[in-house]
Protein backbone atom coordinates (compact mmCIF):
# COMPACT_ATOMS: atom_id res chain seq x y z
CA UNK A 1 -29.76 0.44 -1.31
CA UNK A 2 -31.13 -2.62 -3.43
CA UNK A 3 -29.52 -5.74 -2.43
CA UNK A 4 -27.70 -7.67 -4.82
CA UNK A 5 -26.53 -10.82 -3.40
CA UNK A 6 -24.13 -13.08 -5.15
CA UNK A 7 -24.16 -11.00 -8.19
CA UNK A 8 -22.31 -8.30 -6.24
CA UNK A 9 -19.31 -10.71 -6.49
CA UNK A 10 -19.79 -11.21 -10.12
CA UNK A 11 -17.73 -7.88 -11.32
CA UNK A 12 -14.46 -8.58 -8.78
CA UNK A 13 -14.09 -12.35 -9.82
CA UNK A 14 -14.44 -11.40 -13.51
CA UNK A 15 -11.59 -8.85 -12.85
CA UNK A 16 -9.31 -11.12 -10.87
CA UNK A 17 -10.08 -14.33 -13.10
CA UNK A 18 -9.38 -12.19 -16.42
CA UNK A 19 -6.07 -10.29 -15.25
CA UNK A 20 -4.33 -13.89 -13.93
CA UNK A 21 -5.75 -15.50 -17.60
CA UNK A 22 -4.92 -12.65 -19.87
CA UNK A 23 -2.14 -10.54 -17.89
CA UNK A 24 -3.92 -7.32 -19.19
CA UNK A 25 -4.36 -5.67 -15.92
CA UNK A 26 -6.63 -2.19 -17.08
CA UNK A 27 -8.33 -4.02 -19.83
CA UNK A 28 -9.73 -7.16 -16.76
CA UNK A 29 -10.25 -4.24 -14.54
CA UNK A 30 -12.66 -2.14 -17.09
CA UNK A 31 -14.57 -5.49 -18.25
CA UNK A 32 -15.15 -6.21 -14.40
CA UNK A 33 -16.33 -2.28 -14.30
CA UNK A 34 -18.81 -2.94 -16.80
CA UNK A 35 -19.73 -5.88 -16.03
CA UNK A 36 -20.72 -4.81 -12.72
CA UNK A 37 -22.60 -1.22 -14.06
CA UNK A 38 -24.62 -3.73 -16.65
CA UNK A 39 -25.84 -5.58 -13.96
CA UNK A 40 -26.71 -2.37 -11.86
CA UNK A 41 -28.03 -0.70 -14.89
CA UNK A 42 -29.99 -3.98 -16.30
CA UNK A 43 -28.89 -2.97 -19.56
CA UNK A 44 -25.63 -3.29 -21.90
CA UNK A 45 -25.26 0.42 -23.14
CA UNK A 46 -26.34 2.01 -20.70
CA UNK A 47 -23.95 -0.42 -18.09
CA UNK A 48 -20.93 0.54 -20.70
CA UNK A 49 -21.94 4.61 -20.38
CA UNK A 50 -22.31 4.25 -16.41
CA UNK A 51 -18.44 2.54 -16.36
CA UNK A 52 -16.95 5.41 -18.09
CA UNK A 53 -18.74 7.72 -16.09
CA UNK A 54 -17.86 6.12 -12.89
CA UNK A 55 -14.42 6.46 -13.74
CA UNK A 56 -14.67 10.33 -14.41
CA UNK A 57 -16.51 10.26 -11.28
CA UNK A 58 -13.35 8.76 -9.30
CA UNK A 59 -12.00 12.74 -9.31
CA UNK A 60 -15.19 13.84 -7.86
CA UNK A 61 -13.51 12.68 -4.60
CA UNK A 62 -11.41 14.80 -3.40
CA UNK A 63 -9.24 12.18 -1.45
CA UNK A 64 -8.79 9.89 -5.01
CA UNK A 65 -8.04 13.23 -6.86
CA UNK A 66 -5.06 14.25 -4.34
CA UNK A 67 -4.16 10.12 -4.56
CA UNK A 68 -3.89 10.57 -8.06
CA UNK A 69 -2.19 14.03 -8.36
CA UNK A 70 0.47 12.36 -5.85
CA UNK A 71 1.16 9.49 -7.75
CA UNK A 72 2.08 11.97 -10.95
CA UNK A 73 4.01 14.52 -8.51
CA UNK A 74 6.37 11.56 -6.84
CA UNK A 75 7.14 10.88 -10.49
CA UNK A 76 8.42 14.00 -11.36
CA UNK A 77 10.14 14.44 -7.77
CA UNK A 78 11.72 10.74 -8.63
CA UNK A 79 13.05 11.78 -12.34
CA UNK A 80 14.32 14.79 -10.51
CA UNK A 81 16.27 13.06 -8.20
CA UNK A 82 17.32 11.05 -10.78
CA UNK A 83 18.66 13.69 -12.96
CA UNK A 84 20.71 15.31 -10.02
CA UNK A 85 22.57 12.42 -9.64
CA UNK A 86 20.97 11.42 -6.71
CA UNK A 87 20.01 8.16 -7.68
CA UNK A 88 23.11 7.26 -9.24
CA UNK A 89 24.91 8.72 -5.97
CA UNK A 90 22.69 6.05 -4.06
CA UNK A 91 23.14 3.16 -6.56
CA UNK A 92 27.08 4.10 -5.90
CA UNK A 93 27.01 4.09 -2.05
CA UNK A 94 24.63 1.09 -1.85
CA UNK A 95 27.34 -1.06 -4.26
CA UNK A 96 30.29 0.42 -2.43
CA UNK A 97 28.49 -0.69 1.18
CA UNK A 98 27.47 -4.49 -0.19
CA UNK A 99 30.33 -5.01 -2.32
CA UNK A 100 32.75 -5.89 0.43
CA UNK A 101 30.13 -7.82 2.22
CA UNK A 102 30.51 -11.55 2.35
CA UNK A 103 26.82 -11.96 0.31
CA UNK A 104 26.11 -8.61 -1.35
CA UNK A 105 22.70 -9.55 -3.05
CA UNK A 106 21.25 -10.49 0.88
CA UNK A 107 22.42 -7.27 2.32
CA UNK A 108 21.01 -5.38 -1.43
CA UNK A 109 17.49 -7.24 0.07
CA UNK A 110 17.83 -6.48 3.50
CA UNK A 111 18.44 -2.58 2.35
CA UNK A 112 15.77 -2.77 0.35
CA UNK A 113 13.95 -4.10 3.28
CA UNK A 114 14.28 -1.50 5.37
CA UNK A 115 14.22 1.09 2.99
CA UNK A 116 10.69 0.13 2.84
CA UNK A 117 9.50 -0.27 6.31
CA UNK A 118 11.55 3.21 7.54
CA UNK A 119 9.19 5.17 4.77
CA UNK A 120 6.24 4.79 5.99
CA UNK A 121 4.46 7.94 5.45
CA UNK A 122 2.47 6.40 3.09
CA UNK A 123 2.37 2.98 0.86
CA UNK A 124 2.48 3.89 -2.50
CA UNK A 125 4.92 6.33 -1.66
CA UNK A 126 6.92 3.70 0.06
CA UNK A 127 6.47 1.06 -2.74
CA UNK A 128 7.38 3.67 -5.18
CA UNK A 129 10.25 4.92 -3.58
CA UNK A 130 12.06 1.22 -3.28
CA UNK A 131 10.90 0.00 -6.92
CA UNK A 132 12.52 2.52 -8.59
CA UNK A 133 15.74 2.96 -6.66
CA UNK A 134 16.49 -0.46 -6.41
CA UNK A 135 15.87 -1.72 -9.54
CA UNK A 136 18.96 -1.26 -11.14
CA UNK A 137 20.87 -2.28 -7.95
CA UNK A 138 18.80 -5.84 -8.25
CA UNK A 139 19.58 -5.81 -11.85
CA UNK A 140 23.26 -5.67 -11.61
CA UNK A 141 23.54 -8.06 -8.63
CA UNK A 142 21.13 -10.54 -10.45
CA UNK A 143 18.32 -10.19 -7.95
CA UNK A 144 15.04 -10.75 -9.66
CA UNK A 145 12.53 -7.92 -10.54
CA UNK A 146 9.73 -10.24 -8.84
CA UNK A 147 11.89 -10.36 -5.63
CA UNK A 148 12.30 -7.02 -5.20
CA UNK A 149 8.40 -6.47 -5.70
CA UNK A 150 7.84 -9.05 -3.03
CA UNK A 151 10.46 -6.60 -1.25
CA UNK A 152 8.41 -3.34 -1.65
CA UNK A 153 5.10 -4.44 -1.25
CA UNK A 154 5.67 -6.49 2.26
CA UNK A 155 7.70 -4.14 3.85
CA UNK A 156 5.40 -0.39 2.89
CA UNK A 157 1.50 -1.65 3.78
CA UNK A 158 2.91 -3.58 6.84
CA UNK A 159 4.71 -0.45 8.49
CA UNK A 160 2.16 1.94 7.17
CA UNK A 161 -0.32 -0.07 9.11
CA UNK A 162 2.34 -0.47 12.45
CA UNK A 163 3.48 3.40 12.61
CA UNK A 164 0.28 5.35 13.60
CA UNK A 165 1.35 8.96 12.27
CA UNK A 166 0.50 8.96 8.81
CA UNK A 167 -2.05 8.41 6.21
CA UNK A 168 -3.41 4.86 7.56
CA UNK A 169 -3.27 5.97 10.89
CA UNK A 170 -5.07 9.34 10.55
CA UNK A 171 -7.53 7.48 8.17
CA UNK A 172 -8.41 4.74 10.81
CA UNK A 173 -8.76 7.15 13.51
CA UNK A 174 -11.65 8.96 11.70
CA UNK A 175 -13.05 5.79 11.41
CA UNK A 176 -13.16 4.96 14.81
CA UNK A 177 -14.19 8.88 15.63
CA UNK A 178 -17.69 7.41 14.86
CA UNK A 179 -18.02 4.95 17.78
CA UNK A 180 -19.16 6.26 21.25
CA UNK A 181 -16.99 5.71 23.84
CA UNK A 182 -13.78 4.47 21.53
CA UNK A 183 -11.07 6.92 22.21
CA UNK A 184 -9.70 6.36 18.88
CA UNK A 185 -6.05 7.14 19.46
CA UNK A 186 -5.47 4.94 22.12
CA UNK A 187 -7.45 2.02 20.55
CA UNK A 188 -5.40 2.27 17.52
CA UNK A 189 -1.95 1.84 19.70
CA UNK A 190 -3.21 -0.61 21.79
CA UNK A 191 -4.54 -2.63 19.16
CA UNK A 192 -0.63 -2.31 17.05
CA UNK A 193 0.70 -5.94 19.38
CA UNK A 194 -2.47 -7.84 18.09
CA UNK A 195 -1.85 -7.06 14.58
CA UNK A 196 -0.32 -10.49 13.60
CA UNK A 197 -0.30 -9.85 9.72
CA UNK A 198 1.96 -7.12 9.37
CA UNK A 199 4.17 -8.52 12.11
CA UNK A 200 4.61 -11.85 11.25
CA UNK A 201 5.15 -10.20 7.31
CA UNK A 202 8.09 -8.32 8.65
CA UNK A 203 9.58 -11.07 10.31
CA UNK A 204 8.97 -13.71 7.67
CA UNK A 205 10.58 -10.78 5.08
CA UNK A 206 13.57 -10.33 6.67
CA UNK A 207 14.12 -13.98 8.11
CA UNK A 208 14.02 -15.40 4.41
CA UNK A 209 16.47 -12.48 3.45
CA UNK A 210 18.99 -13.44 6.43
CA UNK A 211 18.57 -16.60 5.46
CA UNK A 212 18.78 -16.36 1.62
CA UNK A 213 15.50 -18.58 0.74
CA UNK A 214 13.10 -18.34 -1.42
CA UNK A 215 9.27 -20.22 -1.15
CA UNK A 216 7.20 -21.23 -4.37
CA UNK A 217 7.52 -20.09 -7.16
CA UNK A 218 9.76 -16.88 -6.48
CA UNK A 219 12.59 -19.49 -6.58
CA UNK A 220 12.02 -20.03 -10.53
CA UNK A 221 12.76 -16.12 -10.96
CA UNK A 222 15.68 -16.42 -8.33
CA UNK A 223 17.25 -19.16 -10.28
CA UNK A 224 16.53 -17.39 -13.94
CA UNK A 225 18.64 -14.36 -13.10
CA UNK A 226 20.92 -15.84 -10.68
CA UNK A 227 23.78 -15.76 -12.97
CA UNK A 228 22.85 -12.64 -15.16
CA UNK A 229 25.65 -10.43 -13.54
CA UNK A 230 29.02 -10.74 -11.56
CA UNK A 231 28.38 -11.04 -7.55
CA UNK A 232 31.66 -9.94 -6.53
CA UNK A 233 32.97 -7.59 -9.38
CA UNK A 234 30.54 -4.82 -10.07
CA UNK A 235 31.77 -1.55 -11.70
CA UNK A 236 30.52 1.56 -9.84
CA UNK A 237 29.93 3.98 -12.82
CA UNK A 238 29.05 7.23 -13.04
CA UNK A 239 29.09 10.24 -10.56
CA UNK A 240 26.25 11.74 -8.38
CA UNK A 241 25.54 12.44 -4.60
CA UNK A 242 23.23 10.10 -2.64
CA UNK A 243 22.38 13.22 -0.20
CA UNK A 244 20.63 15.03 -3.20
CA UNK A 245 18.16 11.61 -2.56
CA UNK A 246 17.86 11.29 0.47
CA UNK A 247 17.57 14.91 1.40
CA UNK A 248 14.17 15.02 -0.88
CA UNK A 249 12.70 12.09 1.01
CA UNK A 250 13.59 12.78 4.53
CA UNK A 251 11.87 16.22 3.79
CA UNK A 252 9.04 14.19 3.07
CA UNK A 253 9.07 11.94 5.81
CA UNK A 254 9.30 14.61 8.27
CA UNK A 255 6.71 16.63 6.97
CA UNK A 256 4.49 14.44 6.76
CA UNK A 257 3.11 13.95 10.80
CA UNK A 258 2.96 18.37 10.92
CA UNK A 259 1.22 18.41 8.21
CA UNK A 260 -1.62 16.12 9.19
CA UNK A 261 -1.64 17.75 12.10
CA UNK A 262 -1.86 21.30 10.73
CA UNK A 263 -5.09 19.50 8.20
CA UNK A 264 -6.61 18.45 11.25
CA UNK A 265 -6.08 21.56 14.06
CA UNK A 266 -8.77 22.76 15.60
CA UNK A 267 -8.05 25.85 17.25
CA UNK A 268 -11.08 26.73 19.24
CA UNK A 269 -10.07 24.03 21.13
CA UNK A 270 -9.56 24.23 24.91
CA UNK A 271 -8.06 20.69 25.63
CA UNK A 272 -4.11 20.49 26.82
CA UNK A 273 -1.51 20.92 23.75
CA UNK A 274 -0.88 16.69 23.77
CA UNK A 275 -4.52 16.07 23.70
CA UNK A 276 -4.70 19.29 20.93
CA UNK A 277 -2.40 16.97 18.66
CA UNK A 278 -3.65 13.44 18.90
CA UNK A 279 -7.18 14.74 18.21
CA UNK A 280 -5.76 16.58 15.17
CA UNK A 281 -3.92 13.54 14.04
CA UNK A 282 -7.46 11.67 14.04
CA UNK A 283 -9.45 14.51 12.01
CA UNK A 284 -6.56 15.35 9.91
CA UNK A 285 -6.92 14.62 6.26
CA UNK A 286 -4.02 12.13 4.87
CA UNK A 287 -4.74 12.53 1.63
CA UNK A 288 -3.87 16.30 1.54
CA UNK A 289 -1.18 15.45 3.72
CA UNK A 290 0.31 13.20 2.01
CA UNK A 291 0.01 15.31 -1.24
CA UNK A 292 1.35 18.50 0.95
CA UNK A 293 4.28 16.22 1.57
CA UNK A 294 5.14 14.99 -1.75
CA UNK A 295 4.74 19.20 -3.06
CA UNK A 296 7.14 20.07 -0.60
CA UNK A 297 9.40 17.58 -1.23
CA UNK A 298 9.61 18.43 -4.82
CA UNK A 299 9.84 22.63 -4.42
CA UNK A 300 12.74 21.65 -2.00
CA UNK A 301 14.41 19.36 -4.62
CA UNK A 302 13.65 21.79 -7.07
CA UNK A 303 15.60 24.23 -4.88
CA UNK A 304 18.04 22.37 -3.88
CA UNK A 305 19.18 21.64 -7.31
CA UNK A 306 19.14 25.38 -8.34
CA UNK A 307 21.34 26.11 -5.58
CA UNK A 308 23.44 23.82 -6.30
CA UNK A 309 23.72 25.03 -10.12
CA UNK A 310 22.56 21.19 -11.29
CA UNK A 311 19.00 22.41 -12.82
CA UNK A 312 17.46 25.64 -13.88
CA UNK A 313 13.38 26.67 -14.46
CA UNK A 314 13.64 25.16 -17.85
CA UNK A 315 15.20 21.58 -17.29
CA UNK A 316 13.12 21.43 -13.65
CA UNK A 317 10.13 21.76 -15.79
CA UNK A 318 11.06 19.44 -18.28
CA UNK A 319 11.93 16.66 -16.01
CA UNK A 320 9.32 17.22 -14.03
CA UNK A 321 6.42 16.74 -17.07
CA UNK A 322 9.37 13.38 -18.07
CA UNK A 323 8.50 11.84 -14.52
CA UNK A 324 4.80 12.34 -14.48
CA UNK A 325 4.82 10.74 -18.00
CA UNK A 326 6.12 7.73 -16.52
CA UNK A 327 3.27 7.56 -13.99
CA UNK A 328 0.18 7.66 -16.56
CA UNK A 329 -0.10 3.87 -16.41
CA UNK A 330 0.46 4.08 -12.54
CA UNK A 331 -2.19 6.63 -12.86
CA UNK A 332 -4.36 5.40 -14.58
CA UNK A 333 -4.07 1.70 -13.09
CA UNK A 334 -5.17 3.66 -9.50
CA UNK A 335 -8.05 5.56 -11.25
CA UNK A 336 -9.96 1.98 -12.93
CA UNK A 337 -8.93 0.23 -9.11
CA UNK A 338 -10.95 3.60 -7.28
CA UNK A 339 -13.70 3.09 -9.74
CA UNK A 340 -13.80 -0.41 -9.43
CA UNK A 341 -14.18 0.18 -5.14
CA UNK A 342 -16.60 2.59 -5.83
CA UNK A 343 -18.77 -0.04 -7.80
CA UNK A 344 -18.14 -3.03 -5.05
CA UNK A 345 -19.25 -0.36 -2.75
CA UNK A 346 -22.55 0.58 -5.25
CA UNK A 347 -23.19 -3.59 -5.58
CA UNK A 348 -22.40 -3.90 -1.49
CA UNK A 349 -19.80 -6.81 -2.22
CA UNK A 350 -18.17 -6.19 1.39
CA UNK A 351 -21.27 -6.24 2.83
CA UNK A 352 -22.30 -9.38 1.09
CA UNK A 353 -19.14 -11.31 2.12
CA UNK A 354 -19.28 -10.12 5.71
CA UNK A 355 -23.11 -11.53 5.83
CA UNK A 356 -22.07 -14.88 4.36
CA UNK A 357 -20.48 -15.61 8.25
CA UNK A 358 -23.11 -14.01 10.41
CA UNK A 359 -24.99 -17.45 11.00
CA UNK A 360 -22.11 -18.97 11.93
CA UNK A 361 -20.39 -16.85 15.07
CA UNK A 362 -19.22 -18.37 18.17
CA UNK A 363 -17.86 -15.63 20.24
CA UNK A 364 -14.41 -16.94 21.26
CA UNK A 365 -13.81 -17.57 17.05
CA UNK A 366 -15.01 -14.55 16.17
CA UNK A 367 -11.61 -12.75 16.11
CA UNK A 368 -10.36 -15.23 13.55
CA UNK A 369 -13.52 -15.26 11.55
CA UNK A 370 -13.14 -10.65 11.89
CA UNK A 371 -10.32 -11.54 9.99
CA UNK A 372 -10.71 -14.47 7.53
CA UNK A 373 -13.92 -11.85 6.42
CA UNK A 374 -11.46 -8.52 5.55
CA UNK A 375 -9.76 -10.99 4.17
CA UNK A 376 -12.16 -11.93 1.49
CA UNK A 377 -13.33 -7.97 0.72
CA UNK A 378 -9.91 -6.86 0.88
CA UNK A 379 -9.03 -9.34 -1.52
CA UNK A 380 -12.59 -9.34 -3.69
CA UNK A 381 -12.67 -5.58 -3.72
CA UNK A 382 -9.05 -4.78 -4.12
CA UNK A 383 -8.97 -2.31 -1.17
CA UNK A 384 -7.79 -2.34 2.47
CA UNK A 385 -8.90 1.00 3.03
CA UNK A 386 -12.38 0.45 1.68
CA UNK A 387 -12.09 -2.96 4.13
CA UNK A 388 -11.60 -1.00 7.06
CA UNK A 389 -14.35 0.86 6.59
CA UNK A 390 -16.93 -1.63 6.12
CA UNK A 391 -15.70 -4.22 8.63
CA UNK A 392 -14.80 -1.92 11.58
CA UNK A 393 -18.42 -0.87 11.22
CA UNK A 394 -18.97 -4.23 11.97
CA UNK A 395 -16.15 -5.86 14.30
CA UNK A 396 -16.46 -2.54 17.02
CA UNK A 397 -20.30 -2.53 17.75
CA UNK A 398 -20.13 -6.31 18.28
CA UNK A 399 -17.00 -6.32 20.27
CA UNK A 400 -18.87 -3.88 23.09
CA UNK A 401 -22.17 -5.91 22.37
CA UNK A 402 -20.29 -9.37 23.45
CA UNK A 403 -18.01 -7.44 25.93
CA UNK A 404 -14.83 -8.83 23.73
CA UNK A 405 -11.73 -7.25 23.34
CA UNK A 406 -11.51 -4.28 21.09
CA UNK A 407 -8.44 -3.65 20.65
CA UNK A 408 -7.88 -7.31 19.44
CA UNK A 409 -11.27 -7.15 16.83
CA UNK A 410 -9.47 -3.31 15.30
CA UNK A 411 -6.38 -5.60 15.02
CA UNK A 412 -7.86 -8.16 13.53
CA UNK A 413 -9.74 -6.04 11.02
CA UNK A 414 -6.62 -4.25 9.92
CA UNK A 415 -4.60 -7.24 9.53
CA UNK A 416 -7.22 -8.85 7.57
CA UNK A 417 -7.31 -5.76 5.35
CA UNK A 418 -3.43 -5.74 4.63
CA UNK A 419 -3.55 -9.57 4.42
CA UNK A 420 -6.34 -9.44 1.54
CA UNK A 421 -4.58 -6.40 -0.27
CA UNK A 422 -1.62 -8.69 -0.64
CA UNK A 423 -3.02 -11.38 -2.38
CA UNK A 424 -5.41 -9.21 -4.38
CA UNK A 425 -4.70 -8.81 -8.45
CA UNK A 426 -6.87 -6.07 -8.44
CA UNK A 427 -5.14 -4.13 -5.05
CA UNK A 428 -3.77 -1.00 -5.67
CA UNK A 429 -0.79 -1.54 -4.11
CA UNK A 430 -0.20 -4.93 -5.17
CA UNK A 431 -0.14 -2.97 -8.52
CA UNK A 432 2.01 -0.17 -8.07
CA UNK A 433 4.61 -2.76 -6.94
CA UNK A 434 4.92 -4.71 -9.99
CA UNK A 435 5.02 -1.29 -11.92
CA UNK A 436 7.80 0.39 -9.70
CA UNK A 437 9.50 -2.82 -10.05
CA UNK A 438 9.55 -3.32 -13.53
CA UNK A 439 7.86 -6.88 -12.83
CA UNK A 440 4.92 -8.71 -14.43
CA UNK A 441 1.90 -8.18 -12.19
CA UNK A 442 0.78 -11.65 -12.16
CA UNK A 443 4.27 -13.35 -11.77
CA UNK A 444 4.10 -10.38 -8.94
CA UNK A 445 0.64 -11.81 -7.65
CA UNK A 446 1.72 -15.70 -8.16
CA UNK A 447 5.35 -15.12 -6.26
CA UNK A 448 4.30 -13.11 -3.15
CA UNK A 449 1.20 -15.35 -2.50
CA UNK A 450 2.89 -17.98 -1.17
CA UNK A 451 4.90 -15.59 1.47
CA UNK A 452 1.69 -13.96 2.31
CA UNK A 453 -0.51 -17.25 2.90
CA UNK A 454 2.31 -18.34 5.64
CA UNK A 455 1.53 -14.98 7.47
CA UNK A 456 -2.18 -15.22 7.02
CA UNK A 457 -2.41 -18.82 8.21
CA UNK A 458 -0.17 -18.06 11.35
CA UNK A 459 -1.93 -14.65 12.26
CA UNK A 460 -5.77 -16.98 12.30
CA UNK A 461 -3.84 -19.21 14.48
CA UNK A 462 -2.83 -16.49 16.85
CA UNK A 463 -6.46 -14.96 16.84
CA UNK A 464 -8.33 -18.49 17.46
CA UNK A 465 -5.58 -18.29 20.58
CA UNK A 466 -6.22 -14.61 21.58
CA UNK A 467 -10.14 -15.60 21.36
CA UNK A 468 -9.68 -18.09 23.47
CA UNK A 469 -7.57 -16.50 25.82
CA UNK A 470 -8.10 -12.30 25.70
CA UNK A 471 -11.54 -12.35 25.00
């Protein structure tokens, strides 16, 4: 593959620096496409034809294609929950359960909270899930739509990255699959107490909550629609049952760990039933489980409602196509960020940043510097996943060469990754949030920076003190 150096880094900072200037998220994510295929192509017309290409070429993954297909199939499973009355039902029991409390809009938070860290199946499904619920609880108890972004995003990637059956976890253990002598089950759980990011994230989340503060610039939004509605007198409308939402999800939820096992059984297999499972887990495919998930979810719903005479073939249809309407931007956001990860992968932008500290290494900093580096791709290539893969490539081979500990380099790898995806304009997730939420993206970006730099700069801390002292 031809090396391209610093200009590898051209098409991401173009991207980045034009969505925070011109708050046009897909048009600063195509000009950083083609500014990237130009250079690549080392000419302008045939660099623009390459950048649509490459994003037609996004569905020629299979594991982007099920991604996308997802992302349109939650929205049609969310409108249907909505038009059951299963949203408003929630809406109604959430009010009824804060509205007595002594501070309803920090127990709305905290619900929020762990709304997002208990569905943890997947991310976007988990960001999804808690923008669009919640956002007309936070509007009514004059919560902002940046807060409850904040909200979504820190609490889904964290516990995605903390609970090892799912997507993440089944994704990372195929990863690891390719290192001799790394069982990769066990060096995924052992690595979960070194993973400072997502931890300290958690406990900085709900700390701030209990405590009712707010750091930077989120306290600008805070302020804005502080006094928007009444705290203590809020009028529980409408009619609906919460159980038609939550039976959907926990469907979902449940379905999710069988299913990756059932995409990853291998049944010429002679090992015991336990060690059956956890190697299925590892080869299982989370994309298709996830999307298996998601289908089910929706048949049931559909189902459900028929039974219960609130929906028949023709409005299920209907509000089906309504939902995925509403995810075409979502859609379409994910499709210009794959393409975009795809090209950083073409230009070998992770690689580049990872070489940038290989003169540089002392062993008992190398943790640290493991994750300072995901840092930098996550955040210059918009992807944790993509992070993962180039930097564990990395981080395992040298841990065994320099006899340091593994399960503290995986950590620091996956932290990193989260950590970068955070900050990232051009992140997927960091996306979806401000859509789900109804927020800007940048004021997104701008207010959840600030949280996630007080994580990040604890979690080097703790890895310059784990080099030190476990390595």
């Amino acid at each position: 593959m031809m090396e391209y150096g610093f200009l590898s880094v051209i098409s991401p900072i173009v991207a980045i620096a034009l969505a925070i200037w011109t708050r046009q998220v897909l048009f600063s994510l195509f000009v950083g496409l083609a500014i990237g295929w130009i250079i690549i192509e080392e000419g302008f017309f045939i660099g623009l034809y390459s950048s649509v290409d490459a994003m037609i070429n996004v569905f020629a993954s299979a594991g982007n294609t099920r991604t996308v297909v997802f992302t349109l199939i939650i929205g049609a499973l969310i409108q249907m929950v909505r038009y059951s009355g299963g949203v408003n039902g929630f809406v109604i029991k959430i009010q009824q359960m804060v509205k007595g409390s002594a501070d309803p809009r920090r127990k709305l938070q905290a619900t929020a909270g762990i709304a997002g860290f208990l569905i943890f199946i997947e991310s976007n499904i988990s960001i999804l899930t808690v923008g669009t619920v919640f956002r007309p609880l936070f509007d009514r108890f004059g919560i902002s739509k940046e807060k409850l972004a904040y909200i979504a995003d820190s609490s889904s990637a964290p516990s995605c990255i903390l609970f090892p059956i799912n997507a993440w976890g089944a994704y990372i253990m195929g990863l690891l699959v390719a290192f001799e002598g790394v069982p990769p089950v066990k060096t995924l759980i052992y690595s979960i107490p070194f993973n400072f990011y997502p931890i300290l994230t958690l406990i900085l989340l709900f700390f701030l909550i209990s405590r009712n503060k707010n750091i930077g610039p989120m306290r600008q939004f805070e302020e804005s629609v502080a006094n928007t509605t009444s705290k203590n007198d809020i009028e529980t409308d409408g009619s609906g049952n919460y159980w038609d939402m939550i039976l959907p999800i926990l469907i979902m939820i449940i379905s999710m760990p069988f299913l990756l096992i059932y995409t990853g059984w291998d049944p010429a297999s002679n090992d015991l039933l336990a060690s059956k499972v956890w190697a299925a887990i590892g080869n299982g495919s989370g994309s298709m489980a996830v999307l298996l998930a998601v289908l089910l979810a929706w048949v049931f719903a559909g189902l459900l409602y028929g039974f219960k005479r609130k929906i028949n073939l023709k409005s299920f249809t209907e509000e089906s196509f309504k939902g995925m309407g509403e995810m075409i931007q979502m859609a379409l956001l994910m499709v210009m960020a794959f393409a975009l990860g795809s090209l950083c992968n073409e230009l070998g932008t992770g690689n580049y940043v990872a070489s940038l500290t290989a003169e540089w290494i002392y062993p008992p900093l190398i943790p640290a510097i493991i994750f300072i580096t995901s840092c930098a791709i996550a955040f210059s290539t918009g992807t944790s996943w993509g992070t993962f893969a180039i930097m564990l490539a990395i981080a395992i081979p040298v841990s065994l060469e320099l006899d340091i500990n593994i399960y503290v380099m995986t950590a620091a790898v996956l932290g990193g990754g989260v950590f970068g995806d955070h900050c990232s304009p051009i992140s997927d997730t960091t996306l979806i949030a401000s859509v789900a939420s109804g927020s800007d993206h940048i004021d997104h970006v701008r207010t959840q920076l600030p949280y996630a730099l007080i994580s990040g700069t604890i979690s080097i801390l703790f890895y310059l003190v784990a080099g030190f002292l476990i390595t």
